[in-house]
Protein backbone atom coordinates (compact mmCIF):
# COMPACT_ATOMS: atom_id res chain seq x y z
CA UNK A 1 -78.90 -6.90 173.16
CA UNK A 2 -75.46 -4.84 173.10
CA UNK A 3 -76.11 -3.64 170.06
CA UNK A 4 -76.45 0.44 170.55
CA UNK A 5 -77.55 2.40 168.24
CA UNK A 6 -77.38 6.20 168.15
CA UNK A 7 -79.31 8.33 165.17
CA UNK A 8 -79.66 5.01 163.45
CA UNK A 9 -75.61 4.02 163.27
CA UNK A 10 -73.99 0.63 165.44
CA UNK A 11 -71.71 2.70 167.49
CA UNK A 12 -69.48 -0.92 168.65
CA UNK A 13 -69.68 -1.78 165.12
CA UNK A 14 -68.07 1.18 164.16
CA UNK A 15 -65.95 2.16 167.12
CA UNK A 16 -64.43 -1.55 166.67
CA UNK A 17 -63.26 -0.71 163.20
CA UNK A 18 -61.61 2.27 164.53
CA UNK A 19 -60.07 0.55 167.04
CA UNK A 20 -58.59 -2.13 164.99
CA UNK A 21 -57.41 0.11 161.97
CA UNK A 22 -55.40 1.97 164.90
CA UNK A 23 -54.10 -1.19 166.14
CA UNK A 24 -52.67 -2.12 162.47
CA UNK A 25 -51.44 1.12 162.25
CA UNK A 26 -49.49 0.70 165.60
CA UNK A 27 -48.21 -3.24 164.76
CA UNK A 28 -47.23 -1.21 161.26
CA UNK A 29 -45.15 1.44 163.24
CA UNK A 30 -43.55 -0.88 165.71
CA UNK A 31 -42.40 -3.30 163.02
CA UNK A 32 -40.82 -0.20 161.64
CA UNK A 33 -39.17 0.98 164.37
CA UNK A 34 -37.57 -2.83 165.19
CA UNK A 35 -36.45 -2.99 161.66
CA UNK A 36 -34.83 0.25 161.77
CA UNK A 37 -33.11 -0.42 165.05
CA UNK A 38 -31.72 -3.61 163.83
CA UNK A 39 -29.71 -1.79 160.79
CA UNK A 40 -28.86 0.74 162.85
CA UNK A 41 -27.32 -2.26 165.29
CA UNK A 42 -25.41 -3.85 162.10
CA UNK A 43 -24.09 -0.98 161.08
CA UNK A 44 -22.37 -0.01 164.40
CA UNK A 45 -21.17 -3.20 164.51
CA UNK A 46 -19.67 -3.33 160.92
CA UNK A 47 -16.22 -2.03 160.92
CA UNK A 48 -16.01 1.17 159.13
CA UNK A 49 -13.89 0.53 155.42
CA UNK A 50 -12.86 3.83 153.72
């Protein structure tokens, strides 16, 4: 019933796959970003030993 299909391929089907590789991809880059904001917090707050 919601299947559509254009020239033979499941546009949702596909379309959802996109959509969910992009969201990994996202979740992958904000992970990132927190874990480099937290070293970037420790290190400010480490006193600096030379």
């Amino acid at each position: 019933m919601y299947a559509r299909h254009s020239l033979g391929i499941n546009v949702n089907l596909w379309w959802g796959i996109a959509m969910l590789i992009f969201g990994a991809g996202m979740l992958l880059l904000a992970r990132r970003g927190v874990v480099a904001a937290r070293s970037v917090h420790k290190n400010l707050k480490s006193p600096n030993v030379r």
